[in-house]
N, C-alpha and C. Protein backbone atom coordinates (compact mmCIF):
# COMPACT_ATOMS: atom_id res chain seq x y z
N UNK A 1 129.09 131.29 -47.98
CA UNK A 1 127.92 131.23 -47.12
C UNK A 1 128.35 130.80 -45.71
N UNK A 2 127.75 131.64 -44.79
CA UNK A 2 127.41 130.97 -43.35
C UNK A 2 126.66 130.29 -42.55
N UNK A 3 126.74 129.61 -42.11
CA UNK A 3 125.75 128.84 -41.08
C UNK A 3 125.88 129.45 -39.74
N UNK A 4 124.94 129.28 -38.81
CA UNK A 4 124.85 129.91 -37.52
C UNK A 4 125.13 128.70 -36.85
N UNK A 5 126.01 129.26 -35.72
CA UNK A 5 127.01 127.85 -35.18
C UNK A 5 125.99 127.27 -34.08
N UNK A 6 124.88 127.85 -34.00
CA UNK A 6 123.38 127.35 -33.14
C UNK A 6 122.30 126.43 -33.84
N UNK A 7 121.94 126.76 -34.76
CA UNK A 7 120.88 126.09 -35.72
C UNK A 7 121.39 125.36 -36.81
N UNK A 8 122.45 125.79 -37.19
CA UNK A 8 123.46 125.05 -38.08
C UNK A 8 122.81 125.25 -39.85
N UNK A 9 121.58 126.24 -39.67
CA UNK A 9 121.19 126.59 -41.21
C UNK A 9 121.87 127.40 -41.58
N UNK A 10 121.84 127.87 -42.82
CA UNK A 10 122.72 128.82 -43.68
C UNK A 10 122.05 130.35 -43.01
N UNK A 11 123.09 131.54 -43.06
CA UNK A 11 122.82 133.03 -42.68
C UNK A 11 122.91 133.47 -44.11
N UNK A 12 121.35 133.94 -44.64
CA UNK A 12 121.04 134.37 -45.74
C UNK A 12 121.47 135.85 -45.44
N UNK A 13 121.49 136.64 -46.40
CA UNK A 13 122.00 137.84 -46.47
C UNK A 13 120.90 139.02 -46.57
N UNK A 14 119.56 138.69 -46.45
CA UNK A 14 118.57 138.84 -45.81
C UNK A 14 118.89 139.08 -44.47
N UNK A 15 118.75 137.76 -43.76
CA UNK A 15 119.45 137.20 -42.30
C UNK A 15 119.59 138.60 -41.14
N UNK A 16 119.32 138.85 -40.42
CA UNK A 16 120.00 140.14 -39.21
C UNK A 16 121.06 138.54 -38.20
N UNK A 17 122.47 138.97 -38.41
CA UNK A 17 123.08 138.17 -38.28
C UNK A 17 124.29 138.95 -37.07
N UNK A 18 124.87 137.82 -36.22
CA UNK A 18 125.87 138.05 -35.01
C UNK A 18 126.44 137.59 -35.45
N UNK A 19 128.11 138.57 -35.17
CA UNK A 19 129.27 137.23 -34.97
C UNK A 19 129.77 137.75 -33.62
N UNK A 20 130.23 136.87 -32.65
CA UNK A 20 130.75 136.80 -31.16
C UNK A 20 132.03 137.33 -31.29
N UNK A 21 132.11 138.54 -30.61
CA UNK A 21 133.45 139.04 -30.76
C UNK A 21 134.62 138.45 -29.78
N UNK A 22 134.54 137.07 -29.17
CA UNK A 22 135.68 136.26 -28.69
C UNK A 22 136.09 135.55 -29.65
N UNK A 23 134.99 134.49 -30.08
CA UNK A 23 135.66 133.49 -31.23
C UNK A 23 135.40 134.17 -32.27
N UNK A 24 134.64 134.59 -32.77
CA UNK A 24 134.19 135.24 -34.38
C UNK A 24 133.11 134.14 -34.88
N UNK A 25 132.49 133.15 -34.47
CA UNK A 25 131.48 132.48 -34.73
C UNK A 25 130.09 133.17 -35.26
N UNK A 26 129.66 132.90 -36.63
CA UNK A 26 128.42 133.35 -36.49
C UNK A 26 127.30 132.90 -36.26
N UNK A 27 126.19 133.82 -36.05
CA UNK A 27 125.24 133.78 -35.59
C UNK A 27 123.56 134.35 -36.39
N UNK A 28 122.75 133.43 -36.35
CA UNK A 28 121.52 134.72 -36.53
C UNK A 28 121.27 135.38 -35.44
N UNK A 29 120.43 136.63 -35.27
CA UNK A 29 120.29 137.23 -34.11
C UNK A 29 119.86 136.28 -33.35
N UNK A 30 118.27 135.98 -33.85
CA UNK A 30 117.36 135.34 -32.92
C UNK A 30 118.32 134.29 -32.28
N UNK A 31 118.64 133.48 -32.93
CA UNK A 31 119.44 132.95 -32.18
C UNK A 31 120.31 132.82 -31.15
N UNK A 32 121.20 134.23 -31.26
CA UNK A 32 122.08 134.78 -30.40
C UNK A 32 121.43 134.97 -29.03
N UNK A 33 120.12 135.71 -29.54
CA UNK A 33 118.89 136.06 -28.08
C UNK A 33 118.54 135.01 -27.57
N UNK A 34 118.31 134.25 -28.06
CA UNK A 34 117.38 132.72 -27.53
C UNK A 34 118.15 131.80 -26.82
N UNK A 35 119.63 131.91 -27.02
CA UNK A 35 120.69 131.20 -26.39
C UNK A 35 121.17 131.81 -25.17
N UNK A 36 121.13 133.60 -25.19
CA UNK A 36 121.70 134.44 -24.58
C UNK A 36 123.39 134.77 -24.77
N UNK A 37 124.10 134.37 -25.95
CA UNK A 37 125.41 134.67 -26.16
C UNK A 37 125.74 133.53 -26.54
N UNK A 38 127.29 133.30 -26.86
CA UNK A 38 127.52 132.49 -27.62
C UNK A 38 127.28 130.84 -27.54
N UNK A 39 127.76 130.27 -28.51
CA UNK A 39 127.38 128.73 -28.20
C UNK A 39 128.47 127.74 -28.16
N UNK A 40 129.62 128.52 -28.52
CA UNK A 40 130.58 127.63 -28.43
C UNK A 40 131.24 127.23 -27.25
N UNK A 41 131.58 125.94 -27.04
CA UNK A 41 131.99 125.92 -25.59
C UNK A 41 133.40 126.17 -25.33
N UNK A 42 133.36 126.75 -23.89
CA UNK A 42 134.53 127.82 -23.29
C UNK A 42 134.90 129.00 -24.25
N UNK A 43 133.84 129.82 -24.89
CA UNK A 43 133.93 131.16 -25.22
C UNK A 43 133.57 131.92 -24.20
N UNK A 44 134.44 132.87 -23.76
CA UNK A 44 133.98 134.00 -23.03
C UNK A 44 132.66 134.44 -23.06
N UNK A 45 132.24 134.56 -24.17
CA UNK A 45 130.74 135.44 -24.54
C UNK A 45 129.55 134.37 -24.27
N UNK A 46 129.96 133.28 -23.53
CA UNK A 46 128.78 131.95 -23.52
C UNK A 46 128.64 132.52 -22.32
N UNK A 47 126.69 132.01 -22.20
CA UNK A 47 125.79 132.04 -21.08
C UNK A 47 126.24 131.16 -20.01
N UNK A 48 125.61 131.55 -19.31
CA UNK A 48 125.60 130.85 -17.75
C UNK A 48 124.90 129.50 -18.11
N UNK A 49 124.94 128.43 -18.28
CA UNK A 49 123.58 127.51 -18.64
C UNK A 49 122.71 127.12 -18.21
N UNK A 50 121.27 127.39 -18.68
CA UNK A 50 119.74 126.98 -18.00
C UNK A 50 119.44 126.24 -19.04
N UNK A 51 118.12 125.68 -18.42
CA UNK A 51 117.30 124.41 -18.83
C UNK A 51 116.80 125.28 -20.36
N UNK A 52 116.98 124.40 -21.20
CA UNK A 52 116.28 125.35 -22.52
C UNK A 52 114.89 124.99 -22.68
N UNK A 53 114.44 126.06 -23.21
CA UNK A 53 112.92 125.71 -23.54
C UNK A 53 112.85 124.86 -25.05
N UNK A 54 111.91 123.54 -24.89
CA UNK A 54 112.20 123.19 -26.51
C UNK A 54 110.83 123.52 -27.02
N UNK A 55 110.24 123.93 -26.68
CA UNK A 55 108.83 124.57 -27.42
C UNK A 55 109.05 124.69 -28.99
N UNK A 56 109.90 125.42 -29.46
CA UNK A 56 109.97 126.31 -30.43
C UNK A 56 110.67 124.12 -31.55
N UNK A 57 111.20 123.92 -31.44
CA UNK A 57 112.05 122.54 -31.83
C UNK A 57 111.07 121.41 -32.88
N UNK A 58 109.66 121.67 -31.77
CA UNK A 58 109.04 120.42 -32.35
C UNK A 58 108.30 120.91 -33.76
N UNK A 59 107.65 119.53 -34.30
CA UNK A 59 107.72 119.75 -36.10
C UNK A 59 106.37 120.49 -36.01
N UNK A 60 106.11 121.32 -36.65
CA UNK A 60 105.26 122.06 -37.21
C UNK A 60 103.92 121.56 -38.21
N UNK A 61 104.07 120.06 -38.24
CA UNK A 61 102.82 119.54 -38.86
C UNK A 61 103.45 118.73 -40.27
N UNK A 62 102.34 119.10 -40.56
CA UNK A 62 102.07 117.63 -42.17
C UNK A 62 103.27 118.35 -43.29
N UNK A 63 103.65 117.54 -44.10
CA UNK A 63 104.29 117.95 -44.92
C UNK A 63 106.17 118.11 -44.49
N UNK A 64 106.51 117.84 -43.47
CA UNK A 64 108.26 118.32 -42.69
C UNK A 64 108.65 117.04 -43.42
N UNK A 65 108.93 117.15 -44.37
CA UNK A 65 109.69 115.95 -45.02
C UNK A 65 111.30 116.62 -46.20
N UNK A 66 112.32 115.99 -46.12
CA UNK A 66 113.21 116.09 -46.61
C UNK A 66 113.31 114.93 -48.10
N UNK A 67 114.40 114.91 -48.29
CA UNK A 67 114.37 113.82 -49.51
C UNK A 67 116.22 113.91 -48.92
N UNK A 68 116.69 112.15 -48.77
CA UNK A 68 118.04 111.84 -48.23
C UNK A 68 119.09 112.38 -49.63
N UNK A 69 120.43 112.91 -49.38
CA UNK A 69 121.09 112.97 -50.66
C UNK A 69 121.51 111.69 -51.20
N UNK A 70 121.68 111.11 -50.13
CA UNK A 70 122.41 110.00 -50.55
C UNK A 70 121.44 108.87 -50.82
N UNK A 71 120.20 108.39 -50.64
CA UNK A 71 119.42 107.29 -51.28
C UNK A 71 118.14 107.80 -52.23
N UNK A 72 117.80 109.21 -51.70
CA UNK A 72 116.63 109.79 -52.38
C UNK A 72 115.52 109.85 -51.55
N UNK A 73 115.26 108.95 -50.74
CA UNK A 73 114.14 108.41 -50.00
C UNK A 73 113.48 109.65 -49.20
N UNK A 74 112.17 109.68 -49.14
CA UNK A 74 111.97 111.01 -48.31
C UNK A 74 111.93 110.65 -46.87
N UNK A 75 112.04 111.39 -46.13
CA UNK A 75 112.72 110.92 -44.33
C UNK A 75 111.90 112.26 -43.61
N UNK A 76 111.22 112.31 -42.44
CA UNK A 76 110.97 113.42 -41.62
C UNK A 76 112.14 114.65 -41.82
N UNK A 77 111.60 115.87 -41.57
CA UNK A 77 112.47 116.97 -41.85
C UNK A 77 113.73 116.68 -40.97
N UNK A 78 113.23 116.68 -39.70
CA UNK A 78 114.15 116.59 -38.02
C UNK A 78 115.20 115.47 -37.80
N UNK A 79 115.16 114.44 -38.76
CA UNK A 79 116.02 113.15 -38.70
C UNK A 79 117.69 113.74 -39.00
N UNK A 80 118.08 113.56 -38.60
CA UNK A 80 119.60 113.53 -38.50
C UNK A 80 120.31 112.25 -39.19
N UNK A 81 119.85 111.36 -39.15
CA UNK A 81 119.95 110.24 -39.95
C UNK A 81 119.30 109.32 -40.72
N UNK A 82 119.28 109.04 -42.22
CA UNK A 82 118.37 108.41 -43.05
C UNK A 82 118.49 107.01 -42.80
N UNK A 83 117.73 105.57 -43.28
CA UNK A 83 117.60 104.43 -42.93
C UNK A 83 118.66 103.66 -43.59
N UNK A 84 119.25 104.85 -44.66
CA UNK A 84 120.60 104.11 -45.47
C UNK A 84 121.56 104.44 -44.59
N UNK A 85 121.48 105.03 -43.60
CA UNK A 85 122.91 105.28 -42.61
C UNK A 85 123.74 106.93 -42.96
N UNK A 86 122.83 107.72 -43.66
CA UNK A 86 123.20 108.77 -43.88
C UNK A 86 122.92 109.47 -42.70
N UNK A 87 124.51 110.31 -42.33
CA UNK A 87 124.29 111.39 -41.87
C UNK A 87 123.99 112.72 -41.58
N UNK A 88 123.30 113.42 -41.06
CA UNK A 88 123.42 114.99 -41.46
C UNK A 88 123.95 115.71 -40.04
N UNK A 89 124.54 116.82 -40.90
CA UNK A 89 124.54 117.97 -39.92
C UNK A 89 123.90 118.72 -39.03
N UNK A 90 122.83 118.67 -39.90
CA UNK A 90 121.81 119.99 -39.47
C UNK A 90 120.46 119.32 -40.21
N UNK A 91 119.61 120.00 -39.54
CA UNK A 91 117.68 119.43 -39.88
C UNK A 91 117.96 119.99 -41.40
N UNK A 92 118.25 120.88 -42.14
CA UNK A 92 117.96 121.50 -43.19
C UNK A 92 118.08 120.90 -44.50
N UNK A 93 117.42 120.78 -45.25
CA UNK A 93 117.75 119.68 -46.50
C UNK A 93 119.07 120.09 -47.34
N UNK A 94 119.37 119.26 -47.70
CA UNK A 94 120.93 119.82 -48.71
C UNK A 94 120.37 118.49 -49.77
N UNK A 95 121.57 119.16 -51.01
CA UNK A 95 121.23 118.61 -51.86
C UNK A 95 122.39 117.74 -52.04
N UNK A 96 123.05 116.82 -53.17
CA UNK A 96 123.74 115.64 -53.11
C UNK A 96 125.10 116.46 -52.91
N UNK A 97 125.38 117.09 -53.82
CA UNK A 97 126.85 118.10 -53.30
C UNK A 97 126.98 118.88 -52.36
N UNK A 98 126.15 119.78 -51.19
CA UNK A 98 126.53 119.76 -50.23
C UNK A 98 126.71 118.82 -49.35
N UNK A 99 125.93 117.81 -49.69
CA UNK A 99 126.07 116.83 -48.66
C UNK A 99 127.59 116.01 -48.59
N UNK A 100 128.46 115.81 -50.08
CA UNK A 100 129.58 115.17 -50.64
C UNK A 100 130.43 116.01 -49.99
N UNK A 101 130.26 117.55 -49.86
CA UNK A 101 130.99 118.36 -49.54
C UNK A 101 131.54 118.05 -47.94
N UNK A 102 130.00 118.01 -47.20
CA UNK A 102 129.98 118.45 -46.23
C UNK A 102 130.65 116.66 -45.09
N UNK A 103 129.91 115.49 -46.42
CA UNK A 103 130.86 113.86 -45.83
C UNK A 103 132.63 114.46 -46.23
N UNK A 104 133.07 114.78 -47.07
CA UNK A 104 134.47 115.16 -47.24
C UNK A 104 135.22 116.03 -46.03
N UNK A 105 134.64 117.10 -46.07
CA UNK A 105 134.78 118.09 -44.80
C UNK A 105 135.02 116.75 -43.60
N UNK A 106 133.88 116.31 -43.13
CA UNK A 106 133.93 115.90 -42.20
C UNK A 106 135.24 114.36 -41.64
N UNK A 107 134.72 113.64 -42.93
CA UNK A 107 136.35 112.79 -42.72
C UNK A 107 138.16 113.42 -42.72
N UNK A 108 138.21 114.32 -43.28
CA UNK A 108 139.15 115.65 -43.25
C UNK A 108 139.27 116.23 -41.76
N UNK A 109 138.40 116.08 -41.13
CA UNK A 109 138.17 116.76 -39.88
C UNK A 109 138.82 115.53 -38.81
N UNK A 110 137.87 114.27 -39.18
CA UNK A 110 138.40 112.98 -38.32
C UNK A 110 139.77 112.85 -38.66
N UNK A 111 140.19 112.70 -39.60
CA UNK A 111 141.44 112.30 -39.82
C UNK A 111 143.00 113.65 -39.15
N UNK A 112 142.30 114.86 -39.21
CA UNK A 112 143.16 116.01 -38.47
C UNK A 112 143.21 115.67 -36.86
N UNK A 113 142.24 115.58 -36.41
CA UNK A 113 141.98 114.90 -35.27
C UNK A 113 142.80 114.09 -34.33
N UNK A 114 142.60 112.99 -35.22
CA UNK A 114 143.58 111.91 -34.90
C UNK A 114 145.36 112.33 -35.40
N UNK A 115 145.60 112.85 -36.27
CA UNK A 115 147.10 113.65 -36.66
C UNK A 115 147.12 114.71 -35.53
N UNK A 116 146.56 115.10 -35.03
CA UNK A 116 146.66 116.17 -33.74
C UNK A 116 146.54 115.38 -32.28
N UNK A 117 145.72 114.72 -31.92
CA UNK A 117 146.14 114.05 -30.64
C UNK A 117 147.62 113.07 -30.42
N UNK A 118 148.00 112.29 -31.90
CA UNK A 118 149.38 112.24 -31.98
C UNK A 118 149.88 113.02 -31.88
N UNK A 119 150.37 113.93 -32.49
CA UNK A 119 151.64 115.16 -32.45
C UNK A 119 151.55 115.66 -31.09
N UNK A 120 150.18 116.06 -30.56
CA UNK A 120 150.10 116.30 -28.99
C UNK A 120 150.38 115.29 -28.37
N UNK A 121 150.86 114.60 -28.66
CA UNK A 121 151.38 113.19 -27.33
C UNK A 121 153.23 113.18 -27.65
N UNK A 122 153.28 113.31 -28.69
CA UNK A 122 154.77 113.17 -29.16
C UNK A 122 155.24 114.03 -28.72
N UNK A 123 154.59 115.87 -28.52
CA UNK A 123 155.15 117.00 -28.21
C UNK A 123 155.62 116.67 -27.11
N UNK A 124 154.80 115.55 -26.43
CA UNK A 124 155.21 115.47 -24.73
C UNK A 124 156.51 115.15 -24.33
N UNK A 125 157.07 114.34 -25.24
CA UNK A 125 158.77 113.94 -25.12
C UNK A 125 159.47 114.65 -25.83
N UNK A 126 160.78 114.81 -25.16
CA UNK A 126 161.84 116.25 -25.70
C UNK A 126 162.49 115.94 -27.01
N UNK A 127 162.98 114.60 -27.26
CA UNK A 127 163.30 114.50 -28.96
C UNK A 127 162.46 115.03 -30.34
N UNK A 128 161.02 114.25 -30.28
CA UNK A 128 160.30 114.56 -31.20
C UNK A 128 159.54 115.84 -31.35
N UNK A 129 159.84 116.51 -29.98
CA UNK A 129 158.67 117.96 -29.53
C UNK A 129 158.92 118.84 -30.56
N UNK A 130 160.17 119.48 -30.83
CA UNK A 130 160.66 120.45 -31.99
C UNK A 130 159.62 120.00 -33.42
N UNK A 131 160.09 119.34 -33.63
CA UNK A 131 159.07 118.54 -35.20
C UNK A 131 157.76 118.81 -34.57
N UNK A 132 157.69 117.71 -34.06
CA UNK A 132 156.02 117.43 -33.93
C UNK A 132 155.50 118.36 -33.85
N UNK A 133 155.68 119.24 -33.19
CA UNK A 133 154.97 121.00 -32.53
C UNK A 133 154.94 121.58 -34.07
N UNK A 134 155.89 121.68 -34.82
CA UNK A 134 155.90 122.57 -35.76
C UNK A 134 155.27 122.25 -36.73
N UNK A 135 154.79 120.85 -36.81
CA UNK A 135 153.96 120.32 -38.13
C UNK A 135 152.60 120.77 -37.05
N UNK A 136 152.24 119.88 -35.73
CA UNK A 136 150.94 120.47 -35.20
C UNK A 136 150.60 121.81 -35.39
N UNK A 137 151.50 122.76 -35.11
CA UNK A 137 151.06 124.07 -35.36
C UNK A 137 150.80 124.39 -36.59
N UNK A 138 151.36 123.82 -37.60
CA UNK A 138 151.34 124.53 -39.32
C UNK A 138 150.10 123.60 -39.64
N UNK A 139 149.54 122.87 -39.09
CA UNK A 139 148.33 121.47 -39.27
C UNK A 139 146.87 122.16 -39.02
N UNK A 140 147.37 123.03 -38.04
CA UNK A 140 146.17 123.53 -37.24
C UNK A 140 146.04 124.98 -37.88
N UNK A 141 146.80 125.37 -38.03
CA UNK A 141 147.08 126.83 -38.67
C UNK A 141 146.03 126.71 -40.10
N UNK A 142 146.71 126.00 -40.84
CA UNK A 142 146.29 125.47 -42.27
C UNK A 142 145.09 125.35 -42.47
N UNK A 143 144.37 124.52 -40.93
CA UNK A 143 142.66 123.62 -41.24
C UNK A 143 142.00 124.22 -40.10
N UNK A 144 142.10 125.58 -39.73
CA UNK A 144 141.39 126.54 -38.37
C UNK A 144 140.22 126.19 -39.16
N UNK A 145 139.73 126.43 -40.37
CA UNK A 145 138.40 126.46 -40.46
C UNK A 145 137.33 125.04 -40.63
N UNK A 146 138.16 124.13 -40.43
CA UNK A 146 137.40 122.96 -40.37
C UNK A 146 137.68 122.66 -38.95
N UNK A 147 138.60 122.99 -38.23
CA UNK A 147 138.63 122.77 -36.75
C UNK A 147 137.79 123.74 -35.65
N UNK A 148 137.18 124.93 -35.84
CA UNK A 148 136.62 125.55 -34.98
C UNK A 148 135.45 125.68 -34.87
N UNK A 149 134.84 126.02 -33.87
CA UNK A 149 133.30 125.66 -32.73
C UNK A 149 133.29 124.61 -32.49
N UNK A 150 132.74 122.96 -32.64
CA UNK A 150 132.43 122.11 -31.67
C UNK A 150 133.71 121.30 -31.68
N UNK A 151 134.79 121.59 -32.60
CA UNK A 151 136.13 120.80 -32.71
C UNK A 151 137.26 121.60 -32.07
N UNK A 152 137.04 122.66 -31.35
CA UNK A 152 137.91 123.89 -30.81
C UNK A 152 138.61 123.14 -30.12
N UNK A 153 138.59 121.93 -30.12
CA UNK A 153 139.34 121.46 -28.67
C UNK A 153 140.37 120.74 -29.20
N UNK A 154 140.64 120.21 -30.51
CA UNK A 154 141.70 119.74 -31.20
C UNK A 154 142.29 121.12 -31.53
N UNK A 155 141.93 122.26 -32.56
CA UNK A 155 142.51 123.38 -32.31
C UNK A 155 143.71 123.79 -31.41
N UNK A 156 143.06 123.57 -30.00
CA UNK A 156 143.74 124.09 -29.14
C UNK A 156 144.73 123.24 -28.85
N UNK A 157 144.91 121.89 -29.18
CA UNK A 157 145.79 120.72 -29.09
C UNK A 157 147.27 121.07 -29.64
N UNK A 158 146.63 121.64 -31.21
CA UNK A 158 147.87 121.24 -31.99
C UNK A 158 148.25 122.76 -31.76
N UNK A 159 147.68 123.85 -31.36
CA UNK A 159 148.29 124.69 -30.72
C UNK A 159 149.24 124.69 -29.51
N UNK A 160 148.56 123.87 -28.76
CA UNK A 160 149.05 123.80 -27.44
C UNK A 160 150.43 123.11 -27.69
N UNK A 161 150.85 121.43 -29.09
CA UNK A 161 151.80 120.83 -29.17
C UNK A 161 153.30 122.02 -29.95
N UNK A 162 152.72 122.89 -30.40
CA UNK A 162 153.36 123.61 -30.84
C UNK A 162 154.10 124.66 -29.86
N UNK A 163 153.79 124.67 -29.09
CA UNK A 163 153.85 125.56 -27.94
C UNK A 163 155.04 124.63 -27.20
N UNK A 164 154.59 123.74 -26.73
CA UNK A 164 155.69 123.21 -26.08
C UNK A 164 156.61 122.88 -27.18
N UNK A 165 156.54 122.26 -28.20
CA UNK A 165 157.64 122.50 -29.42
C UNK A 165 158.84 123.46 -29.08
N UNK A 166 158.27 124.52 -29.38
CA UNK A 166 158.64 125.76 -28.95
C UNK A 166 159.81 125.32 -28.07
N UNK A 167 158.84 125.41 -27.08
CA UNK A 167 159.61 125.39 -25.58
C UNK A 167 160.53 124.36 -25.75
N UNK A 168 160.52 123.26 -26.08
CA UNK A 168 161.53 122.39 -25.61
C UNK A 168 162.85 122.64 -27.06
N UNK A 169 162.51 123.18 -27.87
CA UNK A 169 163.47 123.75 -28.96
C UNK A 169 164.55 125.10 -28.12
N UNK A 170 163.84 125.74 -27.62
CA UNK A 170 164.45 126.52 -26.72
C UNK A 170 165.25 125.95 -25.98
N UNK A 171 164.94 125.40 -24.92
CA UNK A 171 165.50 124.61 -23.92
C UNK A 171 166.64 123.86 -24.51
N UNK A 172 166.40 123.38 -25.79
CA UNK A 172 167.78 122.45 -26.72
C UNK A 172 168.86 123.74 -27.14
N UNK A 173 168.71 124.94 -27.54
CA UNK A 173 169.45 125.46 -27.94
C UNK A 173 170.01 126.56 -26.49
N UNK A 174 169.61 126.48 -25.27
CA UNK A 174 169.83 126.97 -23.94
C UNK A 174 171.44 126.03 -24.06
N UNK A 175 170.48 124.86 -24.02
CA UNK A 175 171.96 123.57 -23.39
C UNK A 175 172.98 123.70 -24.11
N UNK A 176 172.37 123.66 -25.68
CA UNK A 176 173.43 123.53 -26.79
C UNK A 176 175.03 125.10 -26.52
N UNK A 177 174.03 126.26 -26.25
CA UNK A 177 174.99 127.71 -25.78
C UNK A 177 175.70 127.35 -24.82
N UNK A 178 175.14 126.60 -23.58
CA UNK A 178 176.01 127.15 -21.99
C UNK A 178 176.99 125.24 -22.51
N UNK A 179 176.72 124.70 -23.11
CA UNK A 179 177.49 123.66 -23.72
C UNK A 179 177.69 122.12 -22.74
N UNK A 180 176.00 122.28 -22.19
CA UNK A 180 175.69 120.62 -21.41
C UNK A 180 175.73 119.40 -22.76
């Protein structure tokens, strides 16, 4: 299943659904229209940005109630967070295993994070760059799908540490040939 990287509900297969042909992010249409192109930030296919209209956002009346996975308690639909300190993703109710899924996912995500702004700092000096780059790159390679749309920017980290990896592996085996 997909979620639309705008509303963050699931794209039923029903659904008339986009995916952005820069990142590959999907989309429901309406969505796609209502945003004017994509949503991820620094995709090519993203709008110019204007003031959004929130008309469409607010609750719809009696009854917008969820039930928390994690205490049971019923909570407004729109809460993002229950009074036990639960978090959510998205307005949409989930049940106790997506939600386990989706707390797992997410500490998986923090913890890559932080293993990627290291390796991107280590890449920066010429001893550790070779390593570090090559685990950042195989790190990022491995977990693209828990790293991309609003985390694109670690993505591009442990890409980027790999890159200079690269480069400064090069540069070692330049010296190592002409025999500095």
């Amino acid at each position: 299943m997909k979620r639309c990287a705008i509303c963050k509900t699931l794209i039923l297969d029903s659904d008339i659904s986009v995916t952005c042909g820069e990142c590959k992010s999907p989309y429901h249409k309406v969505c796609w229209e209502d945003v004017g192109g994509c949503a991820t930030y620094g995709c090519k296919a993203a709008p110019i940005p204007q003031t959004p209209n929130f008309d469409h956002l607010t609750s719809s009346g009696w009854g917008d109630e969820k039930v928390c996975p994690q205490c049971e308690t019923s909570i407004p639909s729109s809460l993002l967070v229950c009074r036990c300190g639960a978090r959510f993703p998205w307005a949409d109710p989930m049940n106790a295993d997506e939600y386990q899924r989706w707390v797992s996912d997410d500490a998986k995500r923090t913890q890559l994070r932080r293993q990627l702004v290291i390796f991107f700092i280590l890449s920066l000096f010429a001893y550790p760059a070779p390593i570090c780059g090559a685990i950042a790159g195989i790190q990022s390679y491995r977990f693209r799908h828990l790293l991309v749309g609003e985390v694109g920017t670690y993505l591009a980290l442990g890409y980027g540490a790999c890159v200079i990896g690269i480069v400064y592996s090069l540069i070692f085996i330049l010296l190592y040939v002409v025999g500095i």
